[in-house]
C-alpha atoms as a PDB file:
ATOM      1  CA  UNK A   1      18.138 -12.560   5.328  1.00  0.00           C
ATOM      2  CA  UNK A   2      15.126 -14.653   3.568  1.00  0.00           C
ATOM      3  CA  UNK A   3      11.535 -14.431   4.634  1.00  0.00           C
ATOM      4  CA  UNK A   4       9.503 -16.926   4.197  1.00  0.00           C
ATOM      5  CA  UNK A   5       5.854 -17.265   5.339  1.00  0.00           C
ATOM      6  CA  UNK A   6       4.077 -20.674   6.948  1.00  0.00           C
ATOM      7  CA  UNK A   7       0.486 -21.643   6.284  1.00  0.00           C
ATOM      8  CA  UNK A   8      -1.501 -19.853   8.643  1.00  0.00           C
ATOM      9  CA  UNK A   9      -2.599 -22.824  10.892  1.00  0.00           C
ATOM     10  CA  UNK A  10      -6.105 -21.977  12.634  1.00  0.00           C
ATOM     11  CA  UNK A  11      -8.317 -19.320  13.366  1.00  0.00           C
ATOM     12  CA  UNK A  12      -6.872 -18.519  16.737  1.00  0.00           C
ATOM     13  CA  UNK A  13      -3.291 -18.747  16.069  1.00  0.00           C
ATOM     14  CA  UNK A  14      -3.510 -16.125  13.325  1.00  0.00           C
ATOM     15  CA  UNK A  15      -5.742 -14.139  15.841  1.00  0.00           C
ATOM     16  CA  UNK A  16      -3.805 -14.656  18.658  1.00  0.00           C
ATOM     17  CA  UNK A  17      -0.591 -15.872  17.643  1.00  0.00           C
ATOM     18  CA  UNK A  18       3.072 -14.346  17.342  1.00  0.00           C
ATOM     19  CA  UNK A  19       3.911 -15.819  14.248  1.00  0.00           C
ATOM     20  CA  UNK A  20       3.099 -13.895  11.074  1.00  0.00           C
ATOM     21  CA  UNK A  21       1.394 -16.324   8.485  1.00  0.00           C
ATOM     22  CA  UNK A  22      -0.569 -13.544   5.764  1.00  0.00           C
ATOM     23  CA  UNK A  23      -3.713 -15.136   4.463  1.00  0.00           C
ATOM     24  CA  UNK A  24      -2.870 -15.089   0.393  1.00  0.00           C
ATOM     25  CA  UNK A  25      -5.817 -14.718  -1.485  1.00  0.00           C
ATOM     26  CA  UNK A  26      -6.349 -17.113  -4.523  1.00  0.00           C
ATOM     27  CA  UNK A  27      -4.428 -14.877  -6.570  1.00  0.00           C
ATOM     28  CA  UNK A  28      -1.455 -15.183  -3.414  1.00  0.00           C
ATOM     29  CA  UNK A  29      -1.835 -11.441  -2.931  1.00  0.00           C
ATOM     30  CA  UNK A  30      -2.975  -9.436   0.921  1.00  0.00           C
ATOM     31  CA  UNK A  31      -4.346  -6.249   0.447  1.00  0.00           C
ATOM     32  CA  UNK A  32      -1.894  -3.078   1.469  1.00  0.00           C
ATOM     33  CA  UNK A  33      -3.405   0.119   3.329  1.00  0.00           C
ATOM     34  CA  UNK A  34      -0.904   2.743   3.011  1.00  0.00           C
ATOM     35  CA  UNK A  35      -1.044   5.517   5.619  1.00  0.00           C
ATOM     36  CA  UNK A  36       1.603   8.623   6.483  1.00  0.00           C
ATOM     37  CA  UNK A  37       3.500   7.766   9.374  1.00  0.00           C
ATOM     38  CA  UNK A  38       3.213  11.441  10.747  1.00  0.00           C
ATOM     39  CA  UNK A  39      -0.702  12.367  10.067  1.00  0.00           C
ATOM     40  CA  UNK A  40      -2.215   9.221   9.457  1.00  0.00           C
ATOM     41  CA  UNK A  41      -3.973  10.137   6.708  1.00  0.00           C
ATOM     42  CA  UNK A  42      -4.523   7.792   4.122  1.00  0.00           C
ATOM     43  CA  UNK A  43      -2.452   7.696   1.124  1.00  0.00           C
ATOM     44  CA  UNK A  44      -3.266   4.424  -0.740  1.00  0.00           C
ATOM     45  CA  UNK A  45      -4.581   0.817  -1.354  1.00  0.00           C
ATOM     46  CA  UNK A  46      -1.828  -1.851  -2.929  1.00  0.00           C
ATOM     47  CA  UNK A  47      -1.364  -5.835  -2.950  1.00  0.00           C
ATOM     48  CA  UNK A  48       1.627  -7.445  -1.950  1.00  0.00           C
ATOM     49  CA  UNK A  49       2.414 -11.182  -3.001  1.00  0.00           C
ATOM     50  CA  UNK A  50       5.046 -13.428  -1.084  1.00  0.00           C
ATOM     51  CA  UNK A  51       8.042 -11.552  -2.144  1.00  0.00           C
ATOM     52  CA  UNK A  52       6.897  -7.916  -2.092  1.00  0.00           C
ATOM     53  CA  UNK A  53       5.882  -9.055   1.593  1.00  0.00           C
ATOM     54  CA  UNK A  54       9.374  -9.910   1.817  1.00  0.00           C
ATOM     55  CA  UNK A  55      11.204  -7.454   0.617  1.00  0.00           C
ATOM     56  CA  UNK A  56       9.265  -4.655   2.429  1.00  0.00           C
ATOM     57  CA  UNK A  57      10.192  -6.591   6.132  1.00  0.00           C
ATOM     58  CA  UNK A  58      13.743  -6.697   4.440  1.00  0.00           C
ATOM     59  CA  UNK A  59      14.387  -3.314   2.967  1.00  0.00           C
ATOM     60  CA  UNK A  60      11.700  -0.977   4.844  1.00  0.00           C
ATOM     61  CA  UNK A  61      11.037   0.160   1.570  1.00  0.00           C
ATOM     62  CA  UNK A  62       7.839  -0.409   0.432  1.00  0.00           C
ATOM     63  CA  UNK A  63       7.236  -2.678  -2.308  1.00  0.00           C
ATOM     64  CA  UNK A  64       3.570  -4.283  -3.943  1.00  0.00           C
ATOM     65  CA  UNK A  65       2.595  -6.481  -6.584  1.00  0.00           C
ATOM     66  CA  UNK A  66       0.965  -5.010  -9.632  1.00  0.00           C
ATOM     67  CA  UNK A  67      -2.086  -6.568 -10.814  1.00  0.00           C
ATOM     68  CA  UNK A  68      -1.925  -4.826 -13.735  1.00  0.00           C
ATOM     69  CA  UNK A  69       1.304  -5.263 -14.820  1.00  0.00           C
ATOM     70  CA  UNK A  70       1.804  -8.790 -12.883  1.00  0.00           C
ATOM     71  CA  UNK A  71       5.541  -7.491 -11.980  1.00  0.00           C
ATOM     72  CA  UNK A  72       7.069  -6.787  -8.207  1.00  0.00           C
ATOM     73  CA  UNK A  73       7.364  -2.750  -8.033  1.00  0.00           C
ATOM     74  CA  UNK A  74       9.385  -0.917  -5.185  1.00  0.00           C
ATOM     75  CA  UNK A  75       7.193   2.050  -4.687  1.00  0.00           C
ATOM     76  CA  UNK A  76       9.201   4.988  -6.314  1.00  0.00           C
ATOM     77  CA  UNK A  77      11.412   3.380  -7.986  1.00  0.00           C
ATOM     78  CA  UNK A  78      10.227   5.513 -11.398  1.00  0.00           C
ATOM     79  CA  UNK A  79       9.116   8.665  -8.960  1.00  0.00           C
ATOM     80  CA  UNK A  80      11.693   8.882  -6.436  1.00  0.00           C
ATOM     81  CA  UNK A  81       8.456   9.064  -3.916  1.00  0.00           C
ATOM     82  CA  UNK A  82      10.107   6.265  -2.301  1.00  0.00           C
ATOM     83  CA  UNK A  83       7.739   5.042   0.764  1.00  0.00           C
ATOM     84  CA  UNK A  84       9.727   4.219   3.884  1.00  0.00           C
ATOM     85  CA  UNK A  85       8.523   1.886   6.107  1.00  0.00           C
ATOM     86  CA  UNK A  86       8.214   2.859   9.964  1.00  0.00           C
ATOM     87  CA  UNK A  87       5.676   0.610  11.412  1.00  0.00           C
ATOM     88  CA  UNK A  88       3.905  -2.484   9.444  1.00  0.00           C
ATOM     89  CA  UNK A  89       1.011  -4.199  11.078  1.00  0.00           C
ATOM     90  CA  UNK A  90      -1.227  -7.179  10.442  1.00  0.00           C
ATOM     91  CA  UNK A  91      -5.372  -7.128  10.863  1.00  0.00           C
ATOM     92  CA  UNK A  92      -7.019  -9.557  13.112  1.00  0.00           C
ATOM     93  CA  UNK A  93      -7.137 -12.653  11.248  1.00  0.00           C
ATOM     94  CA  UNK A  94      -3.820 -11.598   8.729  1.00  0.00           C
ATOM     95  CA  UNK A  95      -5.431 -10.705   5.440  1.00  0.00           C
ATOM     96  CA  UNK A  96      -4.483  -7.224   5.146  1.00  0.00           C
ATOM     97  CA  UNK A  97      -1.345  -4.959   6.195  1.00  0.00           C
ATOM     98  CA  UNK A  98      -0.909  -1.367   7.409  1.00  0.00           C
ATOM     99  CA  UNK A  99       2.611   0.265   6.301  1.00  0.00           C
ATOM    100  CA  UNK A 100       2.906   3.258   8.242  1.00  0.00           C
ATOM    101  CA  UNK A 101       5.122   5.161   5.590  1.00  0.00           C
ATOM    102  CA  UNK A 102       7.366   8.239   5.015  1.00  0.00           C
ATOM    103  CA  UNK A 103       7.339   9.265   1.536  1.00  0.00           C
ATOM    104  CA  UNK A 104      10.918  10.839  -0.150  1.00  0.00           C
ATOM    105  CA  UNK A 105      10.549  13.442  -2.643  1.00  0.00           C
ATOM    106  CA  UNK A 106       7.233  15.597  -2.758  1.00  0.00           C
ATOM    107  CA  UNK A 107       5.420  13.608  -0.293  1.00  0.00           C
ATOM    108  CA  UNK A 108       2.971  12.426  -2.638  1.00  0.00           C
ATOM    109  CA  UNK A 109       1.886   8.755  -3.524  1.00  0.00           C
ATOM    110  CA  UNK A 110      -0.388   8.685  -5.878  1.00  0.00           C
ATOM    111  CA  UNK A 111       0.425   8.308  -9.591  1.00  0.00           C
ATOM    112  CA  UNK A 112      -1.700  10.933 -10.789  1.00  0.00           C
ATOM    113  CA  UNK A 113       0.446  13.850  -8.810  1.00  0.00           C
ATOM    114  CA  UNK A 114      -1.566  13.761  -5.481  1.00  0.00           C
ATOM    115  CA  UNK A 115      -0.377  12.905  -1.956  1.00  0.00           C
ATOM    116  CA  UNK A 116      -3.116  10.176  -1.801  1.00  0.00           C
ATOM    117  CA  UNK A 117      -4.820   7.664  -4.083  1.00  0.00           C
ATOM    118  CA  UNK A 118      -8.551   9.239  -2.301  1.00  0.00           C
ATOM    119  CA  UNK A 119      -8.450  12.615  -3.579  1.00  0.00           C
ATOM    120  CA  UNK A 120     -12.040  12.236  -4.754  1.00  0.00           C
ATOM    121  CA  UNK A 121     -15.251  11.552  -2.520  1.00  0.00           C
ATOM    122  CA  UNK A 122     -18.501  10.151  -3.186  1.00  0.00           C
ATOM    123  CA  UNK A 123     -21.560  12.500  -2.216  1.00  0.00           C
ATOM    124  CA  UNK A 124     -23.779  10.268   0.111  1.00  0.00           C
ATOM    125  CA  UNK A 125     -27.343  10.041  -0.472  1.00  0.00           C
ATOM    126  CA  UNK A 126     -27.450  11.016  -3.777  1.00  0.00           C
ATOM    127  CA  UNK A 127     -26.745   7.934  -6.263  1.00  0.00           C
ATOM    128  CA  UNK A 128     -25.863   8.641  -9.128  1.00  0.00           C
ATOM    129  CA  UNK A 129     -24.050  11.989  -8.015  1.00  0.00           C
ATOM    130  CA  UNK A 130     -20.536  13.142  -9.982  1.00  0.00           C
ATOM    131  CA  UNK A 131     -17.784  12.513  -7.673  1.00  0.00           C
ATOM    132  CA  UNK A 132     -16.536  15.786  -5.759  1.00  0.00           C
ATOM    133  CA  UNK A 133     -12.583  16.517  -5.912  1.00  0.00           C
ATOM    134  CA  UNK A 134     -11.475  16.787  -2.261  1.00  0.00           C
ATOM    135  CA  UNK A 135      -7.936  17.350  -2.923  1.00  0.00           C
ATOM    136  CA  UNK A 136      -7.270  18.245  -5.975  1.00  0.00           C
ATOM    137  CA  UNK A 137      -4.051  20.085  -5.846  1.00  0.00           C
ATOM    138  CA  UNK A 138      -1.295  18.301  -7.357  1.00  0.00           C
ATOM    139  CA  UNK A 139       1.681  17.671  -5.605  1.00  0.00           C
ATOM    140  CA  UNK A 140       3.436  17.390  -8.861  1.00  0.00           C
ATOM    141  CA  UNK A 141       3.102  16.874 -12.776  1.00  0.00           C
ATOM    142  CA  UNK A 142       3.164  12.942 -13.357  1.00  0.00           C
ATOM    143  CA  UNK A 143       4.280  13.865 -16.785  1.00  0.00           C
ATOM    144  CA  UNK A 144       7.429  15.023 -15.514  1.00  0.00           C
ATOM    145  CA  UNK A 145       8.242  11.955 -13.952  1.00  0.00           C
ATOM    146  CA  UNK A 146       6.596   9.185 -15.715  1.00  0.00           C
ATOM    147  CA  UNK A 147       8.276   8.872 -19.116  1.00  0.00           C
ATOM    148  CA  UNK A 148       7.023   5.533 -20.362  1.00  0.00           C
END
């Protein structure tokens, strides 16, 4: 099975519509917010191009497009976090997705050991504040895993 994506036509048929048509940026990538399937929470921020689009309908196994490494990646494919996909969904006018995911392994996401990319938050009304760790705890040592 190929995917393949049309143009999205006008305003109201990506808004309205049933046929899935992602609005690429200039760089042909849609933003990816990755939440856990079970809790919601959020677990992390990714692009997809065409093909990691693709291959995520496909597989429902997550895969993005690394900016900074310019290469396809299927999430876990180094970690064994592997992200299963149980629901995807498309904002209003079909410039971002939501991947409701189940994550193999540990649970976590984040390359840095954590279950989520937003371990850190920013203290409000205080610019210029240090950041405050929120969840800190590591789910496990990215050493271990990450050899390269």
């Amino acid at each position: 099975m190929t995917v393949t994506f049309p143009a999205p036509t006008s305003p109201h048929d990506a808004e309205e519509g049933l046929t899935l048509a992602p609005r690429f940026d200039g760089d042909g990538l849609v933003t990816a917010v990755v939440t856990d399937a079970d809790s919601g929470a959020v677990l992390m921020l990714a692009h997809m191009n065409a093909e990691a689009l693709a291959r995520t309908i496909e597989t429902a196994q997550a895969h993005y497009y690394s900016r900074s490494r310019r290469k396809l990646w299927k999430k876990g494919e180094e970690s064994g976090h592997v992200q299963t996909v149980t629901e995807m969904r498309v904002d209003c006018d079909q410039d971002a997705i939501l991947l409701k995911v189940r994550v193999a392994g540990t649970g976590a996401s984040c390359h840095t050991g954590r279950v989520s990319c937003f371990y850190r938050a920013v203290p409000l009304g205080k610019p210029g504040a240090e950041l405050e760790f929120i969840e800190a705890d590591r789910a496990f040592d990215p050493s271990d895993i990450y050899k390269k």
